[in-house]
N, C-alpha and C. Protein backbone atom coordinates (compact mmCIF):
# COMPACT_ATOMS: atom_id res chain seq x y z
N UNK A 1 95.51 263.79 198.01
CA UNK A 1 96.04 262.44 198.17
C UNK A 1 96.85 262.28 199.45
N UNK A 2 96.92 263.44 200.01
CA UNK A 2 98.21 263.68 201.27
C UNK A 2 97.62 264.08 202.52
N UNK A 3 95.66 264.03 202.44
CA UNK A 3 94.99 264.33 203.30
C UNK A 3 95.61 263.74 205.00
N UNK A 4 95.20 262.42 204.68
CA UNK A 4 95.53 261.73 206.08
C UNK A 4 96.50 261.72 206.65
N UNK A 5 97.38 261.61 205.86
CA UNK A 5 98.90 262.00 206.68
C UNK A 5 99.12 263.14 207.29
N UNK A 6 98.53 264.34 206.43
CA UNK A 6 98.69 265.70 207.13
C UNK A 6 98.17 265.73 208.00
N UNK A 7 96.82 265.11 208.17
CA UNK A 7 96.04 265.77 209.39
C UNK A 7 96.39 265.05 210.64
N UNK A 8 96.67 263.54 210.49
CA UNK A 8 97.05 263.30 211.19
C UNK A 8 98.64 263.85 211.91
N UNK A 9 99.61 263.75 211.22
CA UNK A 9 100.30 265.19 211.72
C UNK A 9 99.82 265.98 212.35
N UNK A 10 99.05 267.11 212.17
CA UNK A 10 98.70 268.23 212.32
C UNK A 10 97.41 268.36 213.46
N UNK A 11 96.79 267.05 213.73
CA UNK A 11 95.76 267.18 214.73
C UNK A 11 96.07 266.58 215.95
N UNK A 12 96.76 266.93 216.70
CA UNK A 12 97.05 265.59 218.02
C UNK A 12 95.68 264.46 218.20
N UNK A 13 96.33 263.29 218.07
CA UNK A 13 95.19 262.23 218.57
C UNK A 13 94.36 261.81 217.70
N UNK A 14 94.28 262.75 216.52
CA UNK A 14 93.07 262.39 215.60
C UNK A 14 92.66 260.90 215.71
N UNK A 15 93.53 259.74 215.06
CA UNK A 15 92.96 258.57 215.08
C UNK A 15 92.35 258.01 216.66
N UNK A 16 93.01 258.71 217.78
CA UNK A 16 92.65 258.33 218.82
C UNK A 16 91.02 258.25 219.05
N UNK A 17 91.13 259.76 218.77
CA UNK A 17 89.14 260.37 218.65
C UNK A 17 88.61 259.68 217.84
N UNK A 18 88.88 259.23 216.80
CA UNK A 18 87.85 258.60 215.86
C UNK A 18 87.69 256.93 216.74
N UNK A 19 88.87 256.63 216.94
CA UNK A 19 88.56 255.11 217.88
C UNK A 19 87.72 255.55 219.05
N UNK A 20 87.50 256.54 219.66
CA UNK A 20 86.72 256.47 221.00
C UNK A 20 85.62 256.42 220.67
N UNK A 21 85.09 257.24 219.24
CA UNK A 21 83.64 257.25 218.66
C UNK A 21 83.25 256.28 218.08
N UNK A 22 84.02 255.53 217.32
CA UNK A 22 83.87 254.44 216.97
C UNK A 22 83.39 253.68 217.85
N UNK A 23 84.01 253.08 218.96
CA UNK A 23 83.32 252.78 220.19
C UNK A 23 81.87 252.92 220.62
N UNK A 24 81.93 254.15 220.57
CA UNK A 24 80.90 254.91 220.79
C UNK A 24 79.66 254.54 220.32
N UNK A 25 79.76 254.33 219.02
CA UNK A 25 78.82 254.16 217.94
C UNK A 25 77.90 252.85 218.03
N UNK A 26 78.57 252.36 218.83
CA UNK A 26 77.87 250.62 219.31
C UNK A 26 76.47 251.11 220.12
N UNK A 27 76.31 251.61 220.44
CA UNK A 27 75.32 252.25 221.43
C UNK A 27 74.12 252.66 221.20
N UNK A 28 74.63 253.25 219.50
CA UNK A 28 73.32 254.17 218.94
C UNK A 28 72.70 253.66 217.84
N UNK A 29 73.22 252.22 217.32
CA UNK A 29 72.28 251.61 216.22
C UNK A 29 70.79 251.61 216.07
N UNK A 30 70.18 252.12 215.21
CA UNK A 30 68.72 252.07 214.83
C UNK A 30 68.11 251.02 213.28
N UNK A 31 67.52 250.37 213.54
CA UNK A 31 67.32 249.47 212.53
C UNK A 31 66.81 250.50 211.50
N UNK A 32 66.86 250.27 210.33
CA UNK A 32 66.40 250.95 209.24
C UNK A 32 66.33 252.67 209.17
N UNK A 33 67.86 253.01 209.35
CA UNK A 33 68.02 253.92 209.78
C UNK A 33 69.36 254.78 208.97
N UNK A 34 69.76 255.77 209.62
CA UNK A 34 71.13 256.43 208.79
C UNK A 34 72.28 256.87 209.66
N UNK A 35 73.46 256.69 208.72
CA UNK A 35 74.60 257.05 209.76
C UNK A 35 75.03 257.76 208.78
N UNK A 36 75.59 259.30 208.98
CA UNK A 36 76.00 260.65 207.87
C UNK A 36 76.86 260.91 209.24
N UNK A 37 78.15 261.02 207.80
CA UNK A 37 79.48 261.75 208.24
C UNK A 37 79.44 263.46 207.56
N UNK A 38 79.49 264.41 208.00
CA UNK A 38 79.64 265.56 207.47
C UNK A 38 80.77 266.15 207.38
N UNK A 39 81.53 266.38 206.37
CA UNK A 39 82.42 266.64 206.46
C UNK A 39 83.37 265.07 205.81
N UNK A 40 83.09 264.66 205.09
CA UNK A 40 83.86 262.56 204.99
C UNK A 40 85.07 262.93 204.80
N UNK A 41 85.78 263.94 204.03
CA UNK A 41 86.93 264.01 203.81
C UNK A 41 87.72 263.03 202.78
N UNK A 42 88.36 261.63 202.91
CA UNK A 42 88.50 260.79 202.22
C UNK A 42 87.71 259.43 202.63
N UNK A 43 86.82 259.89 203.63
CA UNK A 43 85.76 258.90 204.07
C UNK A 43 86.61 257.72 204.75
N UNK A 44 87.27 258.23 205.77
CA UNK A 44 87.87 256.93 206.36
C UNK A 44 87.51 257.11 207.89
N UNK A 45 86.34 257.55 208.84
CA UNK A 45 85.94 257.24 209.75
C UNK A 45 84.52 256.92 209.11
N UNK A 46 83.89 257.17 208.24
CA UNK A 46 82.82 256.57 207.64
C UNK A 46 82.58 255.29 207.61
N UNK A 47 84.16 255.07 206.55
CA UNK A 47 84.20 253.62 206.18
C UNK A 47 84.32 252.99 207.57
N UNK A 48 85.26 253.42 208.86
CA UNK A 48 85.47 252.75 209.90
C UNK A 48 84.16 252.30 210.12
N UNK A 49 82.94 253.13 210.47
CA UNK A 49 81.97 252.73 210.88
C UNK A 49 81.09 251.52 210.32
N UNK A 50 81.27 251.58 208.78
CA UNK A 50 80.65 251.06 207.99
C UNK A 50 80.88 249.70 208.07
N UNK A 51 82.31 249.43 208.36
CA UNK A 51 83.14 248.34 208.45
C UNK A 51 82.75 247.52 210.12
N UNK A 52 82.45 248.21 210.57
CA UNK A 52 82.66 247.52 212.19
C UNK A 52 80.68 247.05 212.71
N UNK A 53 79.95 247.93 211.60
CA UNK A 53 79.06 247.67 211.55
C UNK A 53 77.93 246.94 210.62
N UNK A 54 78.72 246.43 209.53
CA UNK A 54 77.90 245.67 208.40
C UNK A 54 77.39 244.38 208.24
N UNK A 55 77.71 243.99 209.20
CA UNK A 55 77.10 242.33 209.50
C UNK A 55 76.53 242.53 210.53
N UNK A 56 76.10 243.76 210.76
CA UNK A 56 75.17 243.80 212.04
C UNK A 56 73.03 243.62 211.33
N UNK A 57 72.72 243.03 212.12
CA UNK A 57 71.09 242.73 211.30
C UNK A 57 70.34 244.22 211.06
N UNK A 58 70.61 245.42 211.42
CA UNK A 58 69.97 246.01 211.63
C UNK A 58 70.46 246.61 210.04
N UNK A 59 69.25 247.32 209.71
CA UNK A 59 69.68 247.51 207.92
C UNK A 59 69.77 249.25 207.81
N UNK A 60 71.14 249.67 208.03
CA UNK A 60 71.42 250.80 207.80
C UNK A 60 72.23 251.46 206.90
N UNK A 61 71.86 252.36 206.28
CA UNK A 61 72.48 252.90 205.82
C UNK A 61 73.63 254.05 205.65
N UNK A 62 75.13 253.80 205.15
CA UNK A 62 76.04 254.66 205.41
C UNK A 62 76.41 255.93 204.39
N UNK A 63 76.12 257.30 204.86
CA UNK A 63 76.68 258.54 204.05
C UNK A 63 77.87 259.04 204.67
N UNK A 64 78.41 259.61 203.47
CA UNK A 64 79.32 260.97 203.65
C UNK A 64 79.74 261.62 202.92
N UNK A 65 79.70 262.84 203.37
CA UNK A 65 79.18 263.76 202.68
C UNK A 65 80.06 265.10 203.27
N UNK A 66 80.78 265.63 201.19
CA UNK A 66 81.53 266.73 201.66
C UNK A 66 81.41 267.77 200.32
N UNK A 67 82.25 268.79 200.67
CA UNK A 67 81.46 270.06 199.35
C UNK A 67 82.74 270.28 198.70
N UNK A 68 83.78 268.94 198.89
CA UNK A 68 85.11 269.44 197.62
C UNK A 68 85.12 268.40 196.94
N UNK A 69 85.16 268.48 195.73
CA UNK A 69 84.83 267.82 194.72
C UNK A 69 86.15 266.57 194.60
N UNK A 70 87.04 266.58 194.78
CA UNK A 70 88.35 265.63 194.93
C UNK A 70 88.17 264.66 196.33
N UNK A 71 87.71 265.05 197.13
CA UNK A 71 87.27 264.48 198.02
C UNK A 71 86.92 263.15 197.76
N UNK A 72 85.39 263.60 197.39
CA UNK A 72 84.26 262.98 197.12
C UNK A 72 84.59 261.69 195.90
N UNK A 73 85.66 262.11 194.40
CA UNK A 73 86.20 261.14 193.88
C UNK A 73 86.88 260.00 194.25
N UNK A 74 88.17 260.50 195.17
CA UNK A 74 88.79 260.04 196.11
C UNK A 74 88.13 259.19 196.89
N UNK A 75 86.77 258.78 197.50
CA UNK A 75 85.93 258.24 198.36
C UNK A 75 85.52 257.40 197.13
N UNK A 76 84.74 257.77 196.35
CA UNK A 76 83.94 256.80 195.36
C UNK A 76 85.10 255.53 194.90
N UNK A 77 86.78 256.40 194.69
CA UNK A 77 87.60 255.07 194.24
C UNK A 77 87.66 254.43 195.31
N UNK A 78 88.01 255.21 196.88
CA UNK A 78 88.58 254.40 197.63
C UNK A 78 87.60 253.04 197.85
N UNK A 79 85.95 253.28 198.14
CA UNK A 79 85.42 252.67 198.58
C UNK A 79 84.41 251.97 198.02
N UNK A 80 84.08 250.88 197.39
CA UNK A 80 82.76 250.54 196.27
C UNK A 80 81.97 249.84 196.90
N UNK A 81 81.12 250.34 197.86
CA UNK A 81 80.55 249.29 198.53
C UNK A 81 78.89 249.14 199.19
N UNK A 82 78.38 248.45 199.09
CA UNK A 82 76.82 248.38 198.89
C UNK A 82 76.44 249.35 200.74
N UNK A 83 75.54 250.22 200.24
CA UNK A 83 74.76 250.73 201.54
C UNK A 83 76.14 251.89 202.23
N UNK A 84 77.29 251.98 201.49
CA UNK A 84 78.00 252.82 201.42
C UNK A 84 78.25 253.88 200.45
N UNK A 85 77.59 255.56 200.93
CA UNK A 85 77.51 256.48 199.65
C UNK A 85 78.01 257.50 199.99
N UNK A 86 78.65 257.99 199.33
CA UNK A 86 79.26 259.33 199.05
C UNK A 86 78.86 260.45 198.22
N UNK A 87 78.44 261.66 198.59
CA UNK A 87 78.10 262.81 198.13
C UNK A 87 78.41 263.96 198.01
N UNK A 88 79.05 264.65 197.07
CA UNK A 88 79.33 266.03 197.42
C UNK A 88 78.05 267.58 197.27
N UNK A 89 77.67 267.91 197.98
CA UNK A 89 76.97 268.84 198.80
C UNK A 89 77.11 269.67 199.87
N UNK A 90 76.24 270.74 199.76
CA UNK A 90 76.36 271.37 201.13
C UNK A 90 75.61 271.10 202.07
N UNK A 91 76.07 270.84 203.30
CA UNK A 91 75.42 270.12 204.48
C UNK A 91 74.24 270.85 204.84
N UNK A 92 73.98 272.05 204.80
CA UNK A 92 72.55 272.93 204.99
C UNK A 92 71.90 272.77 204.21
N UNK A 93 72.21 272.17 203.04
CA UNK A 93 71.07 271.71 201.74
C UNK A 93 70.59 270.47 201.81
N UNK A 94 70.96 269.40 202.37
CA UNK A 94 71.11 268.14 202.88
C UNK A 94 70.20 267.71 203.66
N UNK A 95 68.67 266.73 203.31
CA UNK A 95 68.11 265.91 204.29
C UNK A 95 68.99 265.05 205.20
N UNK A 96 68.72 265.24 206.46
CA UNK A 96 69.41 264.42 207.61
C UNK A 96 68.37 264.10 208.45
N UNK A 97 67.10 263.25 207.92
CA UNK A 97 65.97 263.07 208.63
C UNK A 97 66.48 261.40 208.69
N UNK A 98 65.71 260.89 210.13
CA UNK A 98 66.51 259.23 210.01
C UNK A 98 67.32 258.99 210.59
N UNK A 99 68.24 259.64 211.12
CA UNK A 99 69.48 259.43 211.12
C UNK A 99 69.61 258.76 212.88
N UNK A 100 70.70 257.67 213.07
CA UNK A 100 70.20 257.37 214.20
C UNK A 100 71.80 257.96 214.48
N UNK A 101 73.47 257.81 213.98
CA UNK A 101 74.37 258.82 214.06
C UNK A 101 74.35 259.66 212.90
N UNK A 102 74.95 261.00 213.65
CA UNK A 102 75.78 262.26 212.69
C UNK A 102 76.62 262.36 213.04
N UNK A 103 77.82 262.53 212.31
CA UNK A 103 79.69 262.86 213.42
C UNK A 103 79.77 263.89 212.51
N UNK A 104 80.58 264.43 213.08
CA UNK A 104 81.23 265.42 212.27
C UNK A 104 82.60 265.76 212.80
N UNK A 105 83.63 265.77 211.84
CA UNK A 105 84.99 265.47 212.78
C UNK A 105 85.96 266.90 212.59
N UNK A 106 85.86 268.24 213.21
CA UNK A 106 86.83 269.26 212.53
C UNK A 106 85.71 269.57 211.30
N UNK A 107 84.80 270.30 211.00
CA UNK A 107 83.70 270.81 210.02
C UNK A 107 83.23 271.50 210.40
N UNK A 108 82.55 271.57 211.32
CA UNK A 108 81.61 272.85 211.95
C UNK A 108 82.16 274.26 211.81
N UNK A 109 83.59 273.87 212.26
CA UNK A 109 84.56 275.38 212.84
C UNK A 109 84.45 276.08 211.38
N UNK A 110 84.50 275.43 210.04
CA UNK A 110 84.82 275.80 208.84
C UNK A 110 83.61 276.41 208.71
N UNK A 111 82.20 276.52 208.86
CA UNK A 111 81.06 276.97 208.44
C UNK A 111 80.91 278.38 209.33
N UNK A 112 80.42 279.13 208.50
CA UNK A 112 80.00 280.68 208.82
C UNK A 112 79.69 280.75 210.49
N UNK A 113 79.65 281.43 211.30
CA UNK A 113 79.23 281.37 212.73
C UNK A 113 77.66 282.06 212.45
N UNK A 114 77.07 282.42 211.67
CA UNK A 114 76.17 283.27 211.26
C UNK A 114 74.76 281.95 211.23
N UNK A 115 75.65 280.85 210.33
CA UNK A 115 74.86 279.35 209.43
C UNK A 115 75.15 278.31 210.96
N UNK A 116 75.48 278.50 211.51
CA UNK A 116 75.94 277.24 213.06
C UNK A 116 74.74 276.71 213.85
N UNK A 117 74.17 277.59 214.10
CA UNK A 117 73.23 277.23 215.16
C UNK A 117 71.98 276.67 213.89
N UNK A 118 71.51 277.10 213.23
CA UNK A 118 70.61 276.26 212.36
C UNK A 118 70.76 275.04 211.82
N UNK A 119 72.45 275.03 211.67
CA UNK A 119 72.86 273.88 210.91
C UNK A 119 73.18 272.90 212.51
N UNK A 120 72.98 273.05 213.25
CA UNK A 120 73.22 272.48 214.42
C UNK A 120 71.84 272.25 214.93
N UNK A 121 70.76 272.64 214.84
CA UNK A 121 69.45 272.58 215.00
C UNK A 121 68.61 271.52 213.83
N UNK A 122 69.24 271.53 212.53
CA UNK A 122 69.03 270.74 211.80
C UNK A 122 69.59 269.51 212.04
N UNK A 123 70.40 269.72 212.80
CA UNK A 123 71.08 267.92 213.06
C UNK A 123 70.35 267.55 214.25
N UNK A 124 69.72 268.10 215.47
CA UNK A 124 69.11 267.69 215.93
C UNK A 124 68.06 267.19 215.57
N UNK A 125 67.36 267.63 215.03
CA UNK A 125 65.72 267.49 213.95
C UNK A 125 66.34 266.21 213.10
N UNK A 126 67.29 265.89 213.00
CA UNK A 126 67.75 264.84 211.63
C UNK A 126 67.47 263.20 212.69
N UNK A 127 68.25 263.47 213.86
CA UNK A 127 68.47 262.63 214.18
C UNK A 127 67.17 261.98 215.12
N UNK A 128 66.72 260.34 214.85
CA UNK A 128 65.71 260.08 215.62
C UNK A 128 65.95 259.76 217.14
N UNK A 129 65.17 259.99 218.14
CA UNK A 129 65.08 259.97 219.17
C UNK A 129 65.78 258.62 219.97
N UNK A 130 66.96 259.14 220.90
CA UNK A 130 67.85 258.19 220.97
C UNK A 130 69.32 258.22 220.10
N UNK A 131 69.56 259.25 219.54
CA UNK A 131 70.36 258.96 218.18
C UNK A 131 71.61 259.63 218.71
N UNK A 132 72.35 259.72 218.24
CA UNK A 132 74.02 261.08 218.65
C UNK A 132 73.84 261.36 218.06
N UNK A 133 74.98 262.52 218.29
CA UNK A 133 75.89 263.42 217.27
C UNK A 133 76.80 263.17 218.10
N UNK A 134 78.09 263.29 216.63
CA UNK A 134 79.24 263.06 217.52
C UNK A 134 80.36 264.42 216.90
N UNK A 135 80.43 264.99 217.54
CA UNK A 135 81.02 266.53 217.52
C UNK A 135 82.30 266.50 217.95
N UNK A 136 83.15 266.42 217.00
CA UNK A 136 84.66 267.06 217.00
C UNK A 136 85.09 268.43 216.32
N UNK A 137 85.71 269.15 217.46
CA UNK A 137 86.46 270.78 216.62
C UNK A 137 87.70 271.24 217.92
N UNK A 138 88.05 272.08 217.13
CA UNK A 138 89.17 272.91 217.50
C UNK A 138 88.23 274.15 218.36
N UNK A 139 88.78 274.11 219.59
CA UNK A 139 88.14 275.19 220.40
C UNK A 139 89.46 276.28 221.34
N UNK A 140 88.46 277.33 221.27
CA UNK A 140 89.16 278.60 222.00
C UNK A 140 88.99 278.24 223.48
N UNK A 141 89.93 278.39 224.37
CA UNK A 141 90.11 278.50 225.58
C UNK A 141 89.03 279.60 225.88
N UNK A 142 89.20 279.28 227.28
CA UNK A 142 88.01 280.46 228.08
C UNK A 142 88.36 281.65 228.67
N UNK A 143 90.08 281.73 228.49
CA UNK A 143 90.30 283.23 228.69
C UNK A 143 92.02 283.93 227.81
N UNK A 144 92.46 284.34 227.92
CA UNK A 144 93.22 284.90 227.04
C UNK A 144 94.79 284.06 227.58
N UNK A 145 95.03 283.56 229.06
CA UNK A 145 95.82 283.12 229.50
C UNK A 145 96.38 281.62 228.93
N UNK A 146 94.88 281.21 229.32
CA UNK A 146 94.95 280.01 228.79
C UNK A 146 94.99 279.49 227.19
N UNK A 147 94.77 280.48 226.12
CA UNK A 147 94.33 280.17 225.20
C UNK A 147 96.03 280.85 224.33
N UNK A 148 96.52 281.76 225.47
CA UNK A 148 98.16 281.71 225.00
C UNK A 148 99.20 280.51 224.94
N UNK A 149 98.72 279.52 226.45
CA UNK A 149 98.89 278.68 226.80
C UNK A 149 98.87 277.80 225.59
N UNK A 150 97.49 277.38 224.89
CA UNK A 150 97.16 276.61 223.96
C UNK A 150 97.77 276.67 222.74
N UNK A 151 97.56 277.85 222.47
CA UNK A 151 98.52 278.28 221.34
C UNK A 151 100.14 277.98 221.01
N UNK A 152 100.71 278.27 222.65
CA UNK A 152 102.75 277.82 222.31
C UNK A 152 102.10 276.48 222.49
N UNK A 153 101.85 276.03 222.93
CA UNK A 153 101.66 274.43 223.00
C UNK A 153 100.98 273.19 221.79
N UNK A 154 100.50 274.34 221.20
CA UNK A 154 100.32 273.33 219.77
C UNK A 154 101.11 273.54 218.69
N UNK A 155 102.33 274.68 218.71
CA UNK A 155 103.01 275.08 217.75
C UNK A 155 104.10 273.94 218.11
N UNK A 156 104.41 274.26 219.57
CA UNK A 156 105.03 273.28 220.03
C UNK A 156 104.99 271.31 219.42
N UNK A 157 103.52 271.18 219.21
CA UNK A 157 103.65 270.07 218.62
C UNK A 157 103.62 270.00 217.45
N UNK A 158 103.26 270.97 216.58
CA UNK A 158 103.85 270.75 215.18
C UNK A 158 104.85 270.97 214.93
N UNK A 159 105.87 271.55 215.32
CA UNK A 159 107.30 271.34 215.37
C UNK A 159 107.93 270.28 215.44
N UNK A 160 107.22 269.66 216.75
CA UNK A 160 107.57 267.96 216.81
C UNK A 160 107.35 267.05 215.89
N UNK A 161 106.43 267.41 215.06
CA UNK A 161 105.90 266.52 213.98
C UNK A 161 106.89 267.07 212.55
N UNK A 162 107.38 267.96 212.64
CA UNK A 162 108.29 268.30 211.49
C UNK A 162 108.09 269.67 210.49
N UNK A 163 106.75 270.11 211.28
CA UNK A 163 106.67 271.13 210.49
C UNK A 163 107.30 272.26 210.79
N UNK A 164 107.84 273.29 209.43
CA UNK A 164 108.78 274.19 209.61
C UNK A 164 107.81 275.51 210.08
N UNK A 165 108.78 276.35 210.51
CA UNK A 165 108.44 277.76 211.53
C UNK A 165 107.12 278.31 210.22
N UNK A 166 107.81 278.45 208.77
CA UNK A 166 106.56 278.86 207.77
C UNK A 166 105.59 278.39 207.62
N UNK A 167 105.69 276.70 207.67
CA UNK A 167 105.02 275.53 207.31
C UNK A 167 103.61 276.69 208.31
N UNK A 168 104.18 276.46 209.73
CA UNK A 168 102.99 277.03 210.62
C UNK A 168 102.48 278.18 210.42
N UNK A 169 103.59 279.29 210.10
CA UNK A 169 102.71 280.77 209.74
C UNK A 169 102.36 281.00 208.53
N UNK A 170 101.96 280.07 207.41
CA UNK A 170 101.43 280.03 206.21
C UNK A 170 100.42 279.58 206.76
N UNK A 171 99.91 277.92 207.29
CA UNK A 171 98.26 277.70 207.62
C UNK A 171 97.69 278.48 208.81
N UNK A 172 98.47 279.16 208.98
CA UNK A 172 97.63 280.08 210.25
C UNK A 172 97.10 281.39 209.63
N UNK A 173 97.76 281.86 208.76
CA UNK A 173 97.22 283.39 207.80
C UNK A 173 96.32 282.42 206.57
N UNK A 174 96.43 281.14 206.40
CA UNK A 174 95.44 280.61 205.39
C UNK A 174 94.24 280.57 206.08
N UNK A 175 94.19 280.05 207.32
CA UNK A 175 92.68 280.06 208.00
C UNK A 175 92.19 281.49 208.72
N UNK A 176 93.22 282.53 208.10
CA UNK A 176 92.31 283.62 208.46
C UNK A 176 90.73 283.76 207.60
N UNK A 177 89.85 284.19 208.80
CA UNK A 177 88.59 284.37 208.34
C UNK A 177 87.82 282.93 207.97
N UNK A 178 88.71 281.88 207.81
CA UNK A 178 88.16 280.70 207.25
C UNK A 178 87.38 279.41 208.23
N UNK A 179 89.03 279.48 209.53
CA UNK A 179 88.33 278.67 210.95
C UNK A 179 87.83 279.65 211.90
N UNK A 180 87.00 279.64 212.58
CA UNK A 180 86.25 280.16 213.42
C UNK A 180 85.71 278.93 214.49
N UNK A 181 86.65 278.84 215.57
CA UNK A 181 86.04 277.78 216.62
C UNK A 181 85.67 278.69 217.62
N UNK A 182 84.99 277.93 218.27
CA UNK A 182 84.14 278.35 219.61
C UNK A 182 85.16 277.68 220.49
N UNK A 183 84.66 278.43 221.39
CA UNK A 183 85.10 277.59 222.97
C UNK A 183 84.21 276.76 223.49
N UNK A 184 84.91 275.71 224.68
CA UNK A 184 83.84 274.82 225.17
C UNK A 184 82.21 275.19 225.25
N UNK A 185 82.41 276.52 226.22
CA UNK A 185 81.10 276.66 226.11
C UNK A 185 80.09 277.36 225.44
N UNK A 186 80.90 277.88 223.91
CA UNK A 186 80.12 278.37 222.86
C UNK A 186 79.11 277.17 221.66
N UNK A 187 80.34 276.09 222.17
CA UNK A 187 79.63 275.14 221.68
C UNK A 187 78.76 273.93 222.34
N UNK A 188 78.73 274.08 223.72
CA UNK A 188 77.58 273.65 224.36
C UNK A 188 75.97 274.15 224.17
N UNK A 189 76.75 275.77 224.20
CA UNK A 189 75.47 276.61 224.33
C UNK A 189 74.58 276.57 222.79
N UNK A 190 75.55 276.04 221.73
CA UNK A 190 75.18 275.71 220.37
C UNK A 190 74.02 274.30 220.87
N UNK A 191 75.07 273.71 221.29
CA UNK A 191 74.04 271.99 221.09
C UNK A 191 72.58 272.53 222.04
N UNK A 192 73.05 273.21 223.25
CA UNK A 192 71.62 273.20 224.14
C UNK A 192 70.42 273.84 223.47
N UNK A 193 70.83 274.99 222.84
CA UNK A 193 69.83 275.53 222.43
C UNK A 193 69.40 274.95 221.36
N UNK A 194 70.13 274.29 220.69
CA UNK A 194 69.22 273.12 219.31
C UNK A 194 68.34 272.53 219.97
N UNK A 195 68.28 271.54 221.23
CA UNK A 195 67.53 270.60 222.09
C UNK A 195 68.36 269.61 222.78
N UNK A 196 69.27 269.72 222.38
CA UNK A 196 70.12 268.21 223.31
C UNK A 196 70.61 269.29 224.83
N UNK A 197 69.92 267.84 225.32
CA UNK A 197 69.93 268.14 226.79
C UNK A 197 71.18 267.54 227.62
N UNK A 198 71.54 266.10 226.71
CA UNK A 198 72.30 265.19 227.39
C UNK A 198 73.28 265.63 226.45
N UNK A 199 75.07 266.19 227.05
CA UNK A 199 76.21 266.12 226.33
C UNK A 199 77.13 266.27 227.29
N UNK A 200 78.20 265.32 226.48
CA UNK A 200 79.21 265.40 227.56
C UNK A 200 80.25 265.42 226.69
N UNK A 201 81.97 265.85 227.20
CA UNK A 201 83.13 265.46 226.60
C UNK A 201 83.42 264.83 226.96
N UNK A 202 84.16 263.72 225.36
CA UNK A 202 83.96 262.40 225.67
C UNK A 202 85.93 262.21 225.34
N UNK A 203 86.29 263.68 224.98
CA UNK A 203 87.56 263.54 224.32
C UNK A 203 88.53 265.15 224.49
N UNK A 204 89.49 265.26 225.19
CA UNK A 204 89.62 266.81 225.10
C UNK A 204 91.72 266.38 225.18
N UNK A 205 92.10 267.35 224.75
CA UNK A 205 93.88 267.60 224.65
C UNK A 205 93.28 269.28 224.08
N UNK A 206 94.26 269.83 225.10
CA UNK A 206 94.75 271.40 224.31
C UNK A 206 93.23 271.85 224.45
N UNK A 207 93.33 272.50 222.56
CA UNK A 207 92.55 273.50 221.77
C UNK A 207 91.73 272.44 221.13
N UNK A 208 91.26 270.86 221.20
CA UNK A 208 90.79 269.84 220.91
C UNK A 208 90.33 269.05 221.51
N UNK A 209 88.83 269.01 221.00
CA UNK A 209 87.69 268.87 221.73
C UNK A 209 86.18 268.20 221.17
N UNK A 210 86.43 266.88 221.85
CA UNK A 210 85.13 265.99 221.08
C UNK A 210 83.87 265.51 221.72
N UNK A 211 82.85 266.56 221.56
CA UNK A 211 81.29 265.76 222.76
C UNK A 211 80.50 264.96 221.97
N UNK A 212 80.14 264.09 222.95
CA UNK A 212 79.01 263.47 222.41
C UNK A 212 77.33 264.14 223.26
N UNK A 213 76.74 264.30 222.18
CA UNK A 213 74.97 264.85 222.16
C UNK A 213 74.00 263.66 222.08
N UNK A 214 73.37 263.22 222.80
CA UNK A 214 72.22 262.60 222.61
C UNK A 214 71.09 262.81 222.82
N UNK A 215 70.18 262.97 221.79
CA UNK A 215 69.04 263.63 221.43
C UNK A 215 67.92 262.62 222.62
């Protein structure tokens, strides 16, 4: 119930990134088509989309879609609304054929590095020609200097935001083994070798980092 507040806390900019994609999203409408959030969370860049786009003529349909079960409740109360659905699943089990967007906001990093590149190859294959992905995660710097750098500097801002010295070294030994981000160009070299040729960053602060892929 304390999702959004935390993260927003805890992510510099978050709502910023979701407004740039949002934006964004004007670009890639496909009539009779799909827009899947992976990762929905409490489904509130979903709904953004859903919202900024529903009186538009083109007849699409909105998912999102996540694998914790409170989530997914949480979404069904928040939101009751026609051509708006919520699912809990795992995203590698998941048809994503159609799709003219995929976002995914902070999700990827959480999935196995082993399951990445397929499940990143499957979103290419999902999406029809012309379509995004819109890719947000937490990334490793490109050398040990800089990524020390990154590191006092985001502790630095959760401090600012109120969190205590434990607050930080409790979710940092919680995401042992659990987050696994790439660096910029681990995750380029992810999108290229799926097929997207065209990507750019469309959003970067720190260790945070959002491209857009167009297939």
């Amino acid at each position: 119930k304390n999702f959004d507040k935390h993260i927003q806390k805890s992510v510099p900019y978050y709502k910023d990134a979701q407004e740039i994609f949002l934006g964004l999203s004007d670009f890639f409408l496909q009539d009779k088509s799909r827009v899947i959030d992976l990762g929905c969370s409490t489904g509130t860049f979903i709904n953004l989309l859903y919202e900024r786009h529903i009186d538009n003529e083109k007849k699409i349909s909105f998912e999102g879609l996540d694998t914790v079960h409170e989530m997914i409740l949480e979404c069904k109360k928040k939101y009751k609304k026609k051509n708006l659905k919520f699912k809990k699943l795992d995203i590698n089990k998941y048809n994503l054929k159609n799709a003219c967007i995929i976002s995914s906001f902070y999700t990827i990093q959480f999935i196995s590095p082993k399951l990445r590149q397929d499940l990143i190859k499957k979103i290419y294959n999902g999406l029809n020609w012309g379509g995004a992905f819109f890719f947000v995660e937490k990334v490793r710097a490109n050398d040990a200097r800089f990524q020390d750098i990154f590191n006092q500097s985001y502790i630095d801002f959760k401090l600012k935001q109120g969190f205590s010295n434990n607050d930080i070294l409790n979710k940092s030994r919680s995401l042992k083994s659990v987050l696994e981000p790439f660096s910029t160009k681990g995750n380029m070299d992810l999108l290229k070798r799926a097929g997207f040729e065209d990507v750019i960053t469309v959003f970067k602060y720190l260790c945070f980092e959002g491209f857009l892929a167009i297939k």
